[in-house]
C-alpha atoms as a PDB file:
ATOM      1  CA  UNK A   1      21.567   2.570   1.269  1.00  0.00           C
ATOM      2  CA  UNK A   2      19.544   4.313  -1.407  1.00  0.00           C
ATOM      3  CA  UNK A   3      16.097   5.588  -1.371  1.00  0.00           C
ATOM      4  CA  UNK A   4      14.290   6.512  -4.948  1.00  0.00           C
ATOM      5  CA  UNK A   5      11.153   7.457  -5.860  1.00  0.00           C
ATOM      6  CA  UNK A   6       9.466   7.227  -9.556  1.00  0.00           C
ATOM      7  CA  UNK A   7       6.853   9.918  -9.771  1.00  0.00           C
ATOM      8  CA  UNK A   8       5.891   8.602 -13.294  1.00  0.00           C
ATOM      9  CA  UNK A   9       5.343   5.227 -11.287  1.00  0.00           C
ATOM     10  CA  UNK A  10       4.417   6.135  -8.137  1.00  0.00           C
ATOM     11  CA  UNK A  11       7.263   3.865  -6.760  1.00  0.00           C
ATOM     12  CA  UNK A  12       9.570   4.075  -3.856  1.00  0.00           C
ATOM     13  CA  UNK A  13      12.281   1.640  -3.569  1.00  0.00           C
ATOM     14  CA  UNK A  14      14.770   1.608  -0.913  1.00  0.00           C
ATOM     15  CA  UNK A  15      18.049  -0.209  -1.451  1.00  0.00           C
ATOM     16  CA  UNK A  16      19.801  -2.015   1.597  1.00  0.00           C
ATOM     17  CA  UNK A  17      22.309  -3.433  -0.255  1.00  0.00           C
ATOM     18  CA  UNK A  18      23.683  -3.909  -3.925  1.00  0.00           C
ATOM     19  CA  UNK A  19      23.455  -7.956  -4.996  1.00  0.00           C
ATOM     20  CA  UNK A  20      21.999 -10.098  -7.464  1.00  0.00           C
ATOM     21  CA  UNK A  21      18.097 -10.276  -6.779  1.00  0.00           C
ATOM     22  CA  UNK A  22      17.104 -14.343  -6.130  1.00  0.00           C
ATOM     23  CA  UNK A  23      13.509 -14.030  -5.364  1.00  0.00           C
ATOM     24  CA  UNK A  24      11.159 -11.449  -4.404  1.00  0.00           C
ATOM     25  CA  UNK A  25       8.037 -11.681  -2.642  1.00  0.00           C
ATOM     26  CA  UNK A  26       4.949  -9.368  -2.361  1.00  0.00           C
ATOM     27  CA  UNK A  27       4.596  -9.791   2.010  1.00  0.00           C
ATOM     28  CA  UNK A  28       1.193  -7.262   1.687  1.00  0.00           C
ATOM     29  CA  UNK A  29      -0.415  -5.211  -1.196  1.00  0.00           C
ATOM     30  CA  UNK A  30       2.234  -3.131  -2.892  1.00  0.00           C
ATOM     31  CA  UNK A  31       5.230  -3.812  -1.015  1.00  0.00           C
ATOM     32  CA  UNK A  32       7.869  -6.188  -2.858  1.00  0.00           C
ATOM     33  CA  UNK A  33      11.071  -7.712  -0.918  1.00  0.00           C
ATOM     34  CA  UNK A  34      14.079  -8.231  -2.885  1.00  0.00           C
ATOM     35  CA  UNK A  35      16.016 -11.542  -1.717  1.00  0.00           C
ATOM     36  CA  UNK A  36      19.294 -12.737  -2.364  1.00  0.00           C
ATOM     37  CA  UNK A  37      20.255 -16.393  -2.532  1.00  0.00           C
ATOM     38  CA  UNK A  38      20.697 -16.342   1.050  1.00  0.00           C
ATOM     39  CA  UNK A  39      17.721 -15.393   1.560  1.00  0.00           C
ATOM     40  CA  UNK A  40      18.722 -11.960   3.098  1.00  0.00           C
ATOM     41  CA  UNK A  41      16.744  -8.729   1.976  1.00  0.00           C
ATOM     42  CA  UNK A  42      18.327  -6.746  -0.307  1.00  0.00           C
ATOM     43  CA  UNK A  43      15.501  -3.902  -1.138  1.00  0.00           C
ATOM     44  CA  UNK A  44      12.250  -2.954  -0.999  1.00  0.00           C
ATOM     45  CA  UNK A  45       9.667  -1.562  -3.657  1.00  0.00           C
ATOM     46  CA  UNK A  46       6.359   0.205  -2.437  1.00  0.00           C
ATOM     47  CA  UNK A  47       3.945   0.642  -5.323  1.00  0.00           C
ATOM     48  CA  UNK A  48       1.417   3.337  -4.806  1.00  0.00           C
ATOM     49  CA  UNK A  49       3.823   4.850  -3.000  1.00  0.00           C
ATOM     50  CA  UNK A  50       2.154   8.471  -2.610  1.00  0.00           C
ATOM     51  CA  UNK A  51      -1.100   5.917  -0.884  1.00  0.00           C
ATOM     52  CA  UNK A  52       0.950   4.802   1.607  1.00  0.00           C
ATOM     53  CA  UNK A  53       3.548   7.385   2.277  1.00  0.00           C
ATOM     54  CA  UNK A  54       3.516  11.071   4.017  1.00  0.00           C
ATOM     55  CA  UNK A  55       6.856  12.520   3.380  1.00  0.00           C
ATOM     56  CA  UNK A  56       7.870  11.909  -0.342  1.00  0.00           C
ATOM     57  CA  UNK A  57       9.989  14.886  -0.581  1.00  0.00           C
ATOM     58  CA  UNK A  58      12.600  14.106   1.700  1.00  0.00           C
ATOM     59  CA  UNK A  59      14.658  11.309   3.483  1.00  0.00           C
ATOM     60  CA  UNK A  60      15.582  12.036   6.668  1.00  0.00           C
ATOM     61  CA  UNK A  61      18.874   9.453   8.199  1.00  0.00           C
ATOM     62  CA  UNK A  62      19.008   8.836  11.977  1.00  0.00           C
ATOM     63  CA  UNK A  63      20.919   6.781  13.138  1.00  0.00           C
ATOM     64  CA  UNK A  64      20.846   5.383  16.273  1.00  0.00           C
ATOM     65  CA  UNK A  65      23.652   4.730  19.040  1.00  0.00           C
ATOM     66  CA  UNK A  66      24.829   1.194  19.223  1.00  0.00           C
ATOM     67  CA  UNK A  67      23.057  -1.079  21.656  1.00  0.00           C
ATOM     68  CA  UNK A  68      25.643  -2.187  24.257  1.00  0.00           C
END
């Protein structure tokens, strides 16, 4: 996963996973899912992103314990 933000833009984009970009769709105002031709996300793109987001500084990773 990868996590960018474009201060020039005002952009965040988070990347799930690297593939070839099919379709995207804009599901509210500002925020852009990146589909590939199975129609699984790939990324997402938050425009505005200082709007809309606290913490622009810093990424924090959790993750979670499996789910038995």
């Amino acid at each position: 996963m990868k996590v960018m933000y474009d201060p020039e833009v005002d952009a965040l984009q988070i990347v799930f996973k690297e593939g070839e970009i099919e379709s995207s769709e804009e599901e509210m105002d500002g925020m852009i899912f990146d589909f590939n031709e199975e129609g699984k996300v790939l990324g997402l793109e938050i425009l505005n992103a200082s709007e809309k987001v606290d913490n622009l500084d810093g990424v924090e990773f959790i993750r979670e314990k499996a789910r038995a």
